[in-house]
PDB file of N, CA and C in Angstrom:
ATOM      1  N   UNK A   1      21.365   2.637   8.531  1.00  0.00           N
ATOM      2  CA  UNK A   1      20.066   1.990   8.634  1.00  0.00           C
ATOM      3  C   UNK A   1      19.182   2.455   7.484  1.00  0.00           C
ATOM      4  N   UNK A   2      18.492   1.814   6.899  1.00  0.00           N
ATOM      5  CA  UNK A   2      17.690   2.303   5.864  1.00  0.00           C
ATOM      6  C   UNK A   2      16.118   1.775   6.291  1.00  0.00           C
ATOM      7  N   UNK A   3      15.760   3.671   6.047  1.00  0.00           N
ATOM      8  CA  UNK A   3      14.295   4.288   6.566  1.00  0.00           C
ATOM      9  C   UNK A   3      13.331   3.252   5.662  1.00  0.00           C
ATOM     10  N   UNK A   4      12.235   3.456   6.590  1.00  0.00           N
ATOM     11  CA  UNK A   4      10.838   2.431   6.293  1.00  0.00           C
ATOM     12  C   UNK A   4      10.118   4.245   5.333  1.00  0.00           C
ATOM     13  N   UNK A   5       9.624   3.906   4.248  1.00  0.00           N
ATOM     14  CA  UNK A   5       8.824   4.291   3.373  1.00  0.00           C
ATOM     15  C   UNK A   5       7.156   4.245   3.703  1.00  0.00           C
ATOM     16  N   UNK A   6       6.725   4.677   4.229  1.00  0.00           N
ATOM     17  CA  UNK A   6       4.846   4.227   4.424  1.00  0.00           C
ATOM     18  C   UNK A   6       4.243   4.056   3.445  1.00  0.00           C
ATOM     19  N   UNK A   7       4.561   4.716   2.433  1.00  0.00           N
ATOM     20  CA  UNK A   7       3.963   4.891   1.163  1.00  0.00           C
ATOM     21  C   UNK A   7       4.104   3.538   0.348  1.00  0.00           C
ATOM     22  N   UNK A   8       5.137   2.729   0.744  1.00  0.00           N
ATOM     23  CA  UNK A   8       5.023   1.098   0.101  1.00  0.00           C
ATOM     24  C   UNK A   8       4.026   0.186   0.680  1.00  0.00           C
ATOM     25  N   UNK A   9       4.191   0.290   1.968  1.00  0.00           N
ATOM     26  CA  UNK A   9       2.751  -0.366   2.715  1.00  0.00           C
ATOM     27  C   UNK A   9       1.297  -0.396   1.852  1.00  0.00           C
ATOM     28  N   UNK A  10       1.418   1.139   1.698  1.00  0.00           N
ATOM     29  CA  UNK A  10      -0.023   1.429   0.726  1.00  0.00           C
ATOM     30  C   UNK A  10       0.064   0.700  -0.715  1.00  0.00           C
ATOM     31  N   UNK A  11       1.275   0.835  -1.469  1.00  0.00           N
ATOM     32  CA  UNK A  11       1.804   0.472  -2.314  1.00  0.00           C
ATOM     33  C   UNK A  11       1.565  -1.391  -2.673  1.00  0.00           C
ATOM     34  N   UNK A  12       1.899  -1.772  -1.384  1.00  0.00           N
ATOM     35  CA  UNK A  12       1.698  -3.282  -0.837  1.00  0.00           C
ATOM     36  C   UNK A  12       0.132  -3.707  -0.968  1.00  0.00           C
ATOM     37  N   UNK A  13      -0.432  -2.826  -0.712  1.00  0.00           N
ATOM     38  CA  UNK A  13      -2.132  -3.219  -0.861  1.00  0.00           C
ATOM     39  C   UNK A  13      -2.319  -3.005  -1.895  1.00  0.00           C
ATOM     40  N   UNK A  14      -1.633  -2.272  -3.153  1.00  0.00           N
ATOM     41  CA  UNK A  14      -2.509  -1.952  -4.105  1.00  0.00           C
ATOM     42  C   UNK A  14      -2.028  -3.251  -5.266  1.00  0.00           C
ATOM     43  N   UNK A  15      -1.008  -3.231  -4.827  1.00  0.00           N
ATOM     44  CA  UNK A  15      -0.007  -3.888  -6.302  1.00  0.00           C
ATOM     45  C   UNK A  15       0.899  -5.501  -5.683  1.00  0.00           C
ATOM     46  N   UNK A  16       0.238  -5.932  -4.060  1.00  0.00           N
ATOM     47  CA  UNK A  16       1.008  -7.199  -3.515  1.00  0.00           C
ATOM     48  C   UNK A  16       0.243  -7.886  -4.387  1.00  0.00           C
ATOM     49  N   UNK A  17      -0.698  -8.576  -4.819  1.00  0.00           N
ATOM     50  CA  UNK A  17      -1.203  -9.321  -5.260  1.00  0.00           C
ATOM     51  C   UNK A  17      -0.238  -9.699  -6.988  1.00  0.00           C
ATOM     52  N   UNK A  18       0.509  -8.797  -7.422  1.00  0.00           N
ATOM     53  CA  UNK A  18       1.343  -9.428  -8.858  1.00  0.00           C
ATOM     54  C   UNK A  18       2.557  -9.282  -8.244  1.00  0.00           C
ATOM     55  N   UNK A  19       3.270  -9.395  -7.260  1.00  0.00           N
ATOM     56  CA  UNK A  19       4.761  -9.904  -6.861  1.00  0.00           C
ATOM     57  C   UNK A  19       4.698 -11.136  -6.297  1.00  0.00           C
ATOM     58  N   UNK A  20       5.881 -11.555  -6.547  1.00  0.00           N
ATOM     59  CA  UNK A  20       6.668 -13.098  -6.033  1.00  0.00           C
ATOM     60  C   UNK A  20       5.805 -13.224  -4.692  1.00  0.00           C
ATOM     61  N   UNK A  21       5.398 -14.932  -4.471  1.00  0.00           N
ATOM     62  CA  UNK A  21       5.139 -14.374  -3.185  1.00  0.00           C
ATOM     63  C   UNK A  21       6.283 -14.168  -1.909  1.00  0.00           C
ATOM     64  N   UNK A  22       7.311 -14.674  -2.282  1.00  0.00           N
ATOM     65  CA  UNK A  22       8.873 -14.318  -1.652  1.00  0.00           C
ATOM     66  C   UNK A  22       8.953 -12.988  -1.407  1.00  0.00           C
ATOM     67  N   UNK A  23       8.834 -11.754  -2.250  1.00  0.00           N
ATOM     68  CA  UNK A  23       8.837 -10.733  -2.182  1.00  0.00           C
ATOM     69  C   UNK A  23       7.486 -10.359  -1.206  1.00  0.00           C
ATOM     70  N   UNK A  24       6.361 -10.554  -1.631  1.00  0.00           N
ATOM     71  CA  UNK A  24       5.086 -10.352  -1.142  1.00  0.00           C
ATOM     72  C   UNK A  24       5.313 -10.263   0.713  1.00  0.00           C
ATOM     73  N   UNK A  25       5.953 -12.062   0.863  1.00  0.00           N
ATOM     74  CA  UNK A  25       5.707 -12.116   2.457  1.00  0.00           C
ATOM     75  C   UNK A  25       6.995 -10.761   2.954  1.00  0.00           C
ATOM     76  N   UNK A  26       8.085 -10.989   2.490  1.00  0.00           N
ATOM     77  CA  UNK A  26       8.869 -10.237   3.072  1.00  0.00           C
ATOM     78  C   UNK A  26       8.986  -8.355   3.333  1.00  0.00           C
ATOM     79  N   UNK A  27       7.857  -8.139   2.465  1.00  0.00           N
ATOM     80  CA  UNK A  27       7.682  -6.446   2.384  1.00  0.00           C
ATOM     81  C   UNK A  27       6.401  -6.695   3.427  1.00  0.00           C
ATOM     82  N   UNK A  28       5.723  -8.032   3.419  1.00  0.00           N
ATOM     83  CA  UNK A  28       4.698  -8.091   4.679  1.00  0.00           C
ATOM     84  C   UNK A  28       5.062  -7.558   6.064  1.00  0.00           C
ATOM     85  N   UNK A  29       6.443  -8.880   6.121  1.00  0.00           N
ATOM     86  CA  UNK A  29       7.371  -8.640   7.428  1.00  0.00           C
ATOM     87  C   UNK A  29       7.488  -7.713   7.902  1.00  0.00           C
ATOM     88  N   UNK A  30       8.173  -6.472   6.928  1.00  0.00           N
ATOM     89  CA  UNK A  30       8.768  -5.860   7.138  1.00  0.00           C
ATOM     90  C   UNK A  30       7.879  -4.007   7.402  1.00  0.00           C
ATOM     91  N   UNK A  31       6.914  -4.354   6.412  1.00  0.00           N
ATOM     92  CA  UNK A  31       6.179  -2.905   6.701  1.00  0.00           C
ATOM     93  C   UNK A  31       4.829  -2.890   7.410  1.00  0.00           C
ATOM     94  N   UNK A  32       4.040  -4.713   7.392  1.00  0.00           N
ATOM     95  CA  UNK A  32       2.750  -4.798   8.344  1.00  0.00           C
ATOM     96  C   UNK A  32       3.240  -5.447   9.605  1.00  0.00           C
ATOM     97  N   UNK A  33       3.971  -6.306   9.728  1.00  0.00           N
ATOM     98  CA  UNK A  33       4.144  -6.517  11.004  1.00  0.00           C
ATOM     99  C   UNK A  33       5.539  -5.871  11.337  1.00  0.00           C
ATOM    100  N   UNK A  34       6.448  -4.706  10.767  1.00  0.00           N
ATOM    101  CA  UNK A  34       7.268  -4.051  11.948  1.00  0.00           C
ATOM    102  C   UNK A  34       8.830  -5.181  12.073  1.00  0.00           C
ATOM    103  N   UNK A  35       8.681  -6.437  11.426  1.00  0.00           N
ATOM    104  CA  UNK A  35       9.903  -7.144  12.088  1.00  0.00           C
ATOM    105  C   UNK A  35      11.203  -6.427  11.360  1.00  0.00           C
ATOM    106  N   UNK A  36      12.096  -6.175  12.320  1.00  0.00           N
ATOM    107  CA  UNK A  36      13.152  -6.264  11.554  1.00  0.00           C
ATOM    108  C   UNK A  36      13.899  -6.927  10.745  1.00  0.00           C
ATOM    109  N   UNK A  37      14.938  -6.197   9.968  1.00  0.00           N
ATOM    110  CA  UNK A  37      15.618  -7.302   9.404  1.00  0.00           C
ATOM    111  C   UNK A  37      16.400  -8.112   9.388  1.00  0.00           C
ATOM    112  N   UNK A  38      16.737  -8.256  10.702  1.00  0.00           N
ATOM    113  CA  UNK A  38      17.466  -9.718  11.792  1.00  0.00           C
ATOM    114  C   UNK A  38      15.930 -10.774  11.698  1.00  0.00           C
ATOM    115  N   UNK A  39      15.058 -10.184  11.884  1.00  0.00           N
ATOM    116  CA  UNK A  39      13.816 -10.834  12.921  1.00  0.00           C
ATOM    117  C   UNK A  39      13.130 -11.696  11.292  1.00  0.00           C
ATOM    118  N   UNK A  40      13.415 -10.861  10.559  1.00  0.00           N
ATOM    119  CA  UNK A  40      12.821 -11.568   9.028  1.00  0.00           C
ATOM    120  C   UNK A  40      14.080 -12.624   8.895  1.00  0.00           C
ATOM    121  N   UNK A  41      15.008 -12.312   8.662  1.00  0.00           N
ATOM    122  CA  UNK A  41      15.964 -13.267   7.973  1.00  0.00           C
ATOM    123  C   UNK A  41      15.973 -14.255   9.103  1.00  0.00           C
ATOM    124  N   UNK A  42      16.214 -14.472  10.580  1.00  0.00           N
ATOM    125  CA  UNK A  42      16.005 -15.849  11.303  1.00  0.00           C
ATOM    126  C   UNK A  42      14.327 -16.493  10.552  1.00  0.00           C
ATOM    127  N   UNK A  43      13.720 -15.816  10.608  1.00  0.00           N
ATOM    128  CA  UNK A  43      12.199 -16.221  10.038  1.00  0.00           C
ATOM    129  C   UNK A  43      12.348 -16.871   8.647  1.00  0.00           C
ATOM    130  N   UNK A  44      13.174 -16.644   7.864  1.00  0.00           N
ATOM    131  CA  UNK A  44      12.826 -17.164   6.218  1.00  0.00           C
ATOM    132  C   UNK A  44      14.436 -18.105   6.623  1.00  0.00           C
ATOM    133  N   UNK A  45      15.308 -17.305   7.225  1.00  0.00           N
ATOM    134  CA  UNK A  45      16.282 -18.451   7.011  1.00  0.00           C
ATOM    135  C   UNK A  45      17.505 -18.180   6.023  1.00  0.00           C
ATOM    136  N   UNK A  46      17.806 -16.576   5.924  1.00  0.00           N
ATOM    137  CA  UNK A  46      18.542 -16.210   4.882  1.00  0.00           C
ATOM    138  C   UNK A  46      19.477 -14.918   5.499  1.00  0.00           C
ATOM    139  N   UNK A  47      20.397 -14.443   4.798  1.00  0.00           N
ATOM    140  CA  UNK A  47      21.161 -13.549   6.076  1.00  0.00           C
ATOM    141  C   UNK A  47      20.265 -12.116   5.761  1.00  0.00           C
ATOM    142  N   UNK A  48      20.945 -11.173   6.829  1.00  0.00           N
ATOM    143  CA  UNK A  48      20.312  -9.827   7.097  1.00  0.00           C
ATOM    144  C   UNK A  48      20.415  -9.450   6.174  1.00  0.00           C
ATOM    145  N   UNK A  49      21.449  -9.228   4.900  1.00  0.00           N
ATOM    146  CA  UNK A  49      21.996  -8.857   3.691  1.00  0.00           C
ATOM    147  C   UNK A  49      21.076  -9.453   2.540  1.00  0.00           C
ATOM    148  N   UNK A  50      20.674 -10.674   2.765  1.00  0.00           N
ATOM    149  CA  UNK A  50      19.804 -11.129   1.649  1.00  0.00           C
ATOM    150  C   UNK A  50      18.193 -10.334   1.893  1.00  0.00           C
ATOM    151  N   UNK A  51      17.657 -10.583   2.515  1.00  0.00           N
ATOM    152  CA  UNK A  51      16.519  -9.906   3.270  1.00  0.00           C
ATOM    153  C   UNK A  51      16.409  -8.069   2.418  1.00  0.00           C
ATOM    154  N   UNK A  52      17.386  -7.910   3.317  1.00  0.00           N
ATOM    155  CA  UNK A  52      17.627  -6.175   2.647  1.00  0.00           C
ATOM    156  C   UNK A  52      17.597  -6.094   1.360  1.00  0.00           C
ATOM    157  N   UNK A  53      18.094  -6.974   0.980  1.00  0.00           N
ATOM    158  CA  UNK A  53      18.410  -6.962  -1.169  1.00  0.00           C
ATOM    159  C   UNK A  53      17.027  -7.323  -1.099  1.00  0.00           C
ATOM    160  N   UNK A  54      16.528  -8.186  -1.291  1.00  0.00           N
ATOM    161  CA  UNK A  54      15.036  -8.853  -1.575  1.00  0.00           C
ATOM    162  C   UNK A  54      13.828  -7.614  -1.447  1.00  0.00           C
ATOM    163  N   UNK A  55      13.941  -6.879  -0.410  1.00  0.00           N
ATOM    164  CA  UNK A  55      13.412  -5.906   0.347  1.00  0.00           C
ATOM    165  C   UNK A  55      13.299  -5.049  -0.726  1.00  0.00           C
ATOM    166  N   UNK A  56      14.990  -4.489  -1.231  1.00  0.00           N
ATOM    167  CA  UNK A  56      14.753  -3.862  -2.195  1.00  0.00           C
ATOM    168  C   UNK A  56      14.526  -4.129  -3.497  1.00  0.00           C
ATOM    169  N   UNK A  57      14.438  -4.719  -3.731  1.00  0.00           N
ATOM    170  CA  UNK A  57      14.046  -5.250  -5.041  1.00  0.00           C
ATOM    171  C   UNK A  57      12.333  -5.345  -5.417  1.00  0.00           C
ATOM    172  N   UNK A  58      11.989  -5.850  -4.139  1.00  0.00           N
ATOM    173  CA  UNK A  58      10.064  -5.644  -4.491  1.00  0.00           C
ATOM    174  C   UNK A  58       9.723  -4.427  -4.031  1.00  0.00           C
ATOM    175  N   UNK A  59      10.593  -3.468  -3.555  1.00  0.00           N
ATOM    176  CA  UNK A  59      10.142  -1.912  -3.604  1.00  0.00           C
ATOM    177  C   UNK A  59      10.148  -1.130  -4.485  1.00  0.00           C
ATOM    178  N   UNK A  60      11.334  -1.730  -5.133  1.00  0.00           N
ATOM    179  CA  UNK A  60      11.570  -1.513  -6.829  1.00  0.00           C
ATOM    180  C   UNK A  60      10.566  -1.472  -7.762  1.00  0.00           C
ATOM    181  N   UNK A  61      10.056  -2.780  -7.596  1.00  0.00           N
ATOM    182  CA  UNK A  61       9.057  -3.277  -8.193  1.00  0.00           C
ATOM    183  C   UNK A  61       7.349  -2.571  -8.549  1.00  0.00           C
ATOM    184  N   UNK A  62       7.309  -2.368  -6.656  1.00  0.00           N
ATOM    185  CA  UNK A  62       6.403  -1.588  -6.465  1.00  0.00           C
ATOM    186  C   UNK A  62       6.320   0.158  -7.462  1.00  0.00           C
ATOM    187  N   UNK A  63       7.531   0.384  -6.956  1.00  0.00           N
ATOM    188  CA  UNK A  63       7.731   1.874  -7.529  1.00  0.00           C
ATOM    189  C   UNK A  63       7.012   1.809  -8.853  1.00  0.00           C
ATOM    190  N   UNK A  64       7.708   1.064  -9.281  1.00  0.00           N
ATOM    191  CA  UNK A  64       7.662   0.601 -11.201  1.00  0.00           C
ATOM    192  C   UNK A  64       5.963   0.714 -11.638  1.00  0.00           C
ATOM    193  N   UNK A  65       5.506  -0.542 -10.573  1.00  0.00           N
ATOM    194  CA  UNK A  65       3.980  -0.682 -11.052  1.00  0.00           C
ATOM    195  C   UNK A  65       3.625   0.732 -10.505  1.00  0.00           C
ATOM    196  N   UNK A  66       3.876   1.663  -9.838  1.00  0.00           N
ATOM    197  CA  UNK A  66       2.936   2.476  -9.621  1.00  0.00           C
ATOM    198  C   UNK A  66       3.109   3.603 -10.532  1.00  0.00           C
ATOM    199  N   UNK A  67       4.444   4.035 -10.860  1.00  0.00           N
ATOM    200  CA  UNK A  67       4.265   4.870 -12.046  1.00  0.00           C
ATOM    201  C   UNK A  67       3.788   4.444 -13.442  1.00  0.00           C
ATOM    202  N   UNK A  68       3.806   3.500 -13.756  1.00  0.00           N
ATOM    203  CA  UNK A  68       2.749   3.137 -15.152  1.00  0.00           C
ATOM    204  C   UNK A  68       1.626   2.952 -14.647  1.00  0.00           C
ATOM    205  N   UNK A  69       1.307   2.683 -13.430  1.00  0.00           N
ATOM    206  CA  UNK A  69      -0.347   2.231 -13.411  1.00  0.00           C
ATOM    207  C   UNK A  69      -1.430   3.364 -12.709  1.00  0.00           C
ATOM    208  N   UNK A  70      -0.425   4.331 -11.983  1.00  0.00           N
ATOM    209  CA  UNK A  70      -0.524   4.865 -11.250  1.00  0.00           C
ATOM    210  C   UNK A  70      -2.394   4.662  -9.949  1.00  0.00           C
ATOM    211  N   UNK A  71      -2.481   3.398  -9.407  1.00  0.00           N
ATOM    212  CA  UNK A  71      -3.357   3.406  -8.904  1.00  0.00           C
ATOM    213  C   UNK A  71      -3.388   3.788  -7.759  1.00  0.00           C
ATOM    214  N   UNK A  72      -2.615   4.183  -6.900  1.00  0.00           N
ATOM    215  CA  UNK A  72      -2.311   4.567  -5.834  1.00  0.00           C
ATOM    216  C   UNK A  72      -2.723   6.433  -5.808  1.00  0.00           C
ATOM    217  N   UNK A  73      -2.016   7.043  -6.673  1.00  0.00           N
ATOM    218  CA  UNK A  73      -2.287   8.546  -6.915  1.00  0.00           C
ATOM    219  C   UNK A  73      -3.915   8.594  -7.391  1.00  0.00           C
ATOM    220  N   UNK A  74      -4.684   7.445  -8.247  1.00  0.00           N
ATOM    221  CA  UNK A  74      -5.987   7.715  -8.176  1.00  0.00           C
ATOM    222  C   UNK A  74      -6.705   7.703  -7.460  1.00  0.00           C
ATOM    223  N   UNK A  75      -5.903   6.683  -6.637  1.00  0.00           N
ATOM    224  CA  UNK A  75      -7.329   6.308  -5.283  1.00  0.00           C
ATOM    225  C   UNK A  75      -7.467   7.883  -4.468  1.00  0.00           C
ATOM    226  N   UNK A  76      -6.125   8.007  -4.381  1.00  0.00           N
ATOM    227  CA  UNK A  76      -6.111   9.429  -3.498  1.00  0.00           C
ATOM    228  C   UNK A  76      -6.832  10.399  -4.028  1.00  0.00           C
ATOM    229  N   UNK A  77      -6.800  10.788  -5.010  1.00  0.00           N
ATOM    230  CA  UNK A  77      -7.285  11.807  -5.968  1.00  0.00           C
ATOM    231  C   UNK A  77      -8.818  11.356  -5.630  1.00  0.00           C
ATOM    232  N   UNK A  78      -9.652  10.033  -5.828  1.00  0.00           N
ATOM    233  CA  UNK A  78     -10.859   9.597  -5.560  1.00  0.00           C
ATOM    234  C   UNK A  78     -11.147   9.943  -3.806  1.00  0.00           C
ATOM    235  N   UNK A  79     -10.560   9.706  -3.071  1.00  0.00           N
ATOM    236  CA  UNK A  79     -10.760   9.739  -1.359  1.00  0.00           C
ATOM    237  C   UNK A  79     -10.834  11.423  -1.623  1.00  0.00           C
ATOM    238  N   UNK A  80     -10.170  11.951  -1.727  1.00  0.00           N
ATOM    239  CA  UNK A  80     -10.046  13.225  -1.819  1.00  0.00           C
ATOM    240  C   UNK A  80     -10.978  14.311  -2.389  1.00  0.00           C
ATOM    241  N   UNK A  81     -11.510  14.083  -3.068  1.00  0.00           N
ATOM    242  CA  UNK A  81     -12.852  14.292  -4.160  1.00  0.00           C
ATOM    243  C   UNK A  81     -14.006  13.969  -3.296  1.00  0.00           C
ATOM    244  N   UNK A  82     -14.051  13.047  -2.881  1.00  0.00           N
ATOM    245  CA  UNK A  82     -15.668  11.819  -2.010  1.00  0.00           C
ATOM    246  C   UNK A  82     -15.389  13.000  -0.899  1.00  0.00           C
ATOM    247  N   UNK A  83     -14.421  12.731   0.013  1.00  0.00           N
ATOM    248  CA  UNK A  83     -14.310  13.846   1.093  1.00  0.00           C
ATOM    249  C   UNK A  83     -14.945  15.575   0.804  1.00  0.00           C
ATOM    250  N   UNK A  84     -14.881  16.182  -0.488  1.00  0.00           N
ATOM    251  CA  UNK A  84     -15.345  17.472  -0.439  1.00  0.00           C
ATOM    252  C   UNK A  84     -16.696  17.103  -0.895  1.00  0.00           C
ATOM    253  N   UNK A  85     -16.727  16.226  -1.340  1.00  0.00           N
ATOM    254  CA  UNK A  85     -18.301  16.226  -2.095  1.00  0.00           C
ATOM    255  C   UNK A  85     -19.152  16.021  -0.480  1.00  0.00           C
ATOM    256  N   UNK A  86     -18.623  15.432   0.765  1.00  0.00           N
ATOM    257  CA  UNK A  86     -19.148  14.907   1.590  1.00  0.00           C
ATOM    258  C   UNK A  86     -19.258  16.269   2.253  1.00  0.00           C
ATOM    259  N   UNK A  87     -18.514  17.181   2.434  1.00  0.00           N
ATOM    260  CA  UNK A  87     -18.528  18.219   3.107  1.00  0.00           C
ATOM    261  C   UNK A  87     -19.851  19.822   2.663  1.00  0.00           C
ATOM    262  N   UNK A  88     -20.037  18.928   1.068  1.00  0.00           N
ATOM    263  CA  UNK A  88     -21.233  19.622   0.759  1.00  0.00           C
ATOM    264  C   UNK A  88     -22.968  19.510   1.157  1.00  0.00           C
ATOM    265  N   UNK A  89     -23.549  20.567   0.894  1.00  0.00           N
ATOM    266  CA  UNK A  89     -24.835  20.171   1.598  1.00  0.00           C
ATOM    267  C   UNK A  89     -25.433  19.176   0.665  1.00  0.00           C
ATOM    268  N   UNK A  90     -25.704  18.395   0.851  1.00  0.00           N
ATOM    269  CA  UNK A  90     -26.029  17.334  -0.005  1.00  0.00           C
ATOM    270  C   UNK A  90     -27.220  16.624   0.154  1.00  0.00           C
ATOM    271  N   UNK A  91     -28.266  16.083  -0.369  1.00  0.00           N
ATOM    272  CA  UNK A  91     -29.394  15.648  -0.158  1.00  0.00           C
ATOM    273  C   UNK A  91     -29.192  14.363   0.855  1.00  0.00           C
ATOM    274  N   UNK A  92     -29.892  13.526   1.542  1.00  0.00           N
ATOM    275  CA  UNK A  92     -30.098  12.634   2.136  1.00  0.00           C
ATOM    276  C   UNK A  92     -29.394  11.121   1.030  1.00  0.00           C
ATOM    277  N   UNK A  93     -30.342  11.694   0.067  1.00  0.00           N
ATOM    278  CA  UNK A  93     -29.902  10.150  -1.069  1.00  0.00           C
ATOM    279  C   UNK A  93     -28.531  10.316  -1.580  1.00  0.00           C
ATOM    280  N   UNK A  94     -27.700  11.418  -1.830  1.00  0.00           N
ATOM    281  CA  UNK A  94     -26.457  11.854  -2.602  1.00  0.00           C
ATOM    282  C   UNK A  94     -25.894  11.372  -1.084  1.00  0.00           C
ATOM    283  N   UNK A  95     -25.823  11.822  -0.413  1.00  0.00           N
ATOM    284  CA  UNK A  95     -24.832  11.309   0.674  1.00  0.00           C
ATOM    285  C   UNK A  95     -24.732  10.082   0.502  1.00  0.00           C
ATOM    286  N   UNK A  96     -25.487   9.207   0.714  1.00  0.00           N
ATOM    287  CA  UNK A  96     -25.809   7.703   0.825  1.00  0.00           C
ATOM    288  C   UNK A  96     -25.087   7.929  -0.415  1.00  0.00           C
ATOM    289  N   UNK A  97     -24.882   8.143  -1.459  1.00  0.00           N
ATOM    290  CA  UNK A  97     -24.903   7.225  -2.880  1.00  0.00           C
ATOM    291  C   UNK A  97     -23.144   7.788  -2.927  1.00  0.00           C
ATOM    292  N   UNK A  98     -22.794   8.905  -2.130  1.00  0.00           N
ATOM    293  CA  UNK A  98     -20.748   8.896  -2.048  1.00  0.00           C
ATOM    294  C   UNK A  98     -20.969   8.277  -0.836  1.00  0.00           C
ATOM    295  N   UNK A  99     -21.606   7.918   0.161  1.00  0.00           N
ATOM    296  CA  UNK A  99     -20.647   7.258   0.986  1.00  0.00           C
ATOM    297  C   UNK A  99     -20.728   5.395   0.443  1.00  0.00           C
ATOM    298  N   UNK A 100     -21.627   5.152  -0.410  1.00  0.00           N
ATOM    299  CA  UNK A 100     -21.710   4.346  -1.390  1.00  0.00           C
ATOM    300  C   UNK A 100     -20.257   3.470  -1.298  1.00  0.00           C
ATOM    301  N   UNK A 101     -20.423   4.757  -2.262  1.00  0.00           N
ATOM    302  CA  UNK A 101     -19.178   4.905  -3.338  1.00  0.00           C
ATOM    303  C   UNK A 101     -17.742   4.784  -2.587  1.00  0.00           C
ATOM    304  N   UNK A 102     -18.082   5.583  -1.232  1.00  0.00           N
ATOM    305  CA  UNK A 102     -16.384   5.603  -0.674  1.00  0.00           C
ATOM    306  C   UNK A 102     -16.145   3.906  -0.192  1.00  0.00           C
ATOM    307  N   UNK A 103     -17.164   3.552   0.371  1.00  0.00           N
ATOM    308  CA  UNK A 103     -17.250   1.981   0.624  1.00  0.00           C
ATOM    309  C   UNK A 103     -16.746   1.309   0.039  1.00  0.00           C
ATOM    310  N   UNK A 104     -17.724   0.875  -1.757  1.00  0.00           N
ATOM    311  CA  UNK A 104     -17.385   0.107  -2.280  1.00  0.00           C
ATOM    312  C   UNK A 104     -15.772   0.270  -3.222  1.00  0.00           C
ATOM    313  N   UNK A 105     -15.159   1.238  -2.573  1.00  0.00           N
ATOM    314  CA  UNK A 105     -13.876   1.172  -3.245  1.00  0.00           C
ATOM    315  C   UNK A 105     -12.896   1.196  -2.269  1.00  0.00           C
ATOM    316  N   UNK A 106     -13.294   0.967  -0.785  1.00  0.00           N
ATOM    317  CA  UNK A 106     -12.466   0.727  -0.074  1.00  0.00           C
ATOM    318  C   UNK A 106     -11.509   2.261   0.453  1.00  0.00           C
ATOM    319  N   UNK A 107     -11.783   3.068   0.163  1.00  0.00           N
ATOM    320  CA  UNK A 107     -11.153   4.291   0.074  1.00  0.00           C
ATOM    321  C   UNK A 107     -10.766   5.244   1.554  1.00  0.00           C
ATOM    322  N   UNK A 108      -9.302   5.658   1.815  1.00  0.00           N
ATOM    323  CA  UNK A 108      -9.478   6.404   2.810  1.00  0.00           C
ATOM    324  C   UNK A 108      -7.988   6.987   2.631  1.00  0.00           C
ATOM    325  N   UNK A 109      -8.283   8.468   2.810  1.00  0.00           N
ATOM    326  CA  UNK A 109      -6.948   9.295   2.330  1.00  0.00           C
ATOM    327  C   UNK A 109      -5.959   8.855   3.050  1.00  0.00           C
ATOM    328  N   UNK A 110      -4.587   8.455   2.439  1.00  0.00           N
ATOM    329  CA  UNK A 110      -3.230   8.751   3.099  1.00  0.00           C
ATOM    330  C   UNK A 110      -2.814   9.919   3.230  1.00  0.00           C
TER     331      UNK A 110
END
């Protein structure tokens, strides 16, 4: 059986928007809604074996974009940073202006 990765899910939010959308729905399937890969391939219509290849191939993909682009390790590095700055005594307006900040970037540690 080959293990589910969490870290592509995240991967999936950062970098689904430039894969196939073939690839796109099927890493959907498979890591936001949980279906297996019987439950995907009756769904698209292709065998368990194709599914799995496809599967791997936009994980591939993923991997790829994230070591050249690395946006995934920044965001963290950013959530991670906002979090100690938050834990400092901080004025009324500085709070407001990182939790701002953690907002408008959507941010929350894996």
């Amino acid at each position: 059986m080959f293990e589910k990765n969490l870290l592509l899910s995240y991967l999936l939010d950062q970098y689904g928007a430039v894969l196939g959308e073939r690839h796109r729905t099927l890493l959907d399937y498979y890591y936001n809604q949980d279906l297996s890969l019987a439950e995907i391939a009756a769904e698209i219509g292709i065998s368990r074996q194709g599914v799995r290849d496809s599967i791997k191939k936009a994980e591939e993909e993923l991997f790829f974009l994230e070591e050249k682009l690395h946006l995934h390790e920044r965001t963290l590095k950013i959530a991670k940073a906002s979090e100690r700055l938050l834990a400092l005594p901080l004025s009324n307006e500085a709070r407001e202006a990182v939790q701002t900040l953690i907002e408008a970037a959507e941010l929350t540690p894996h």
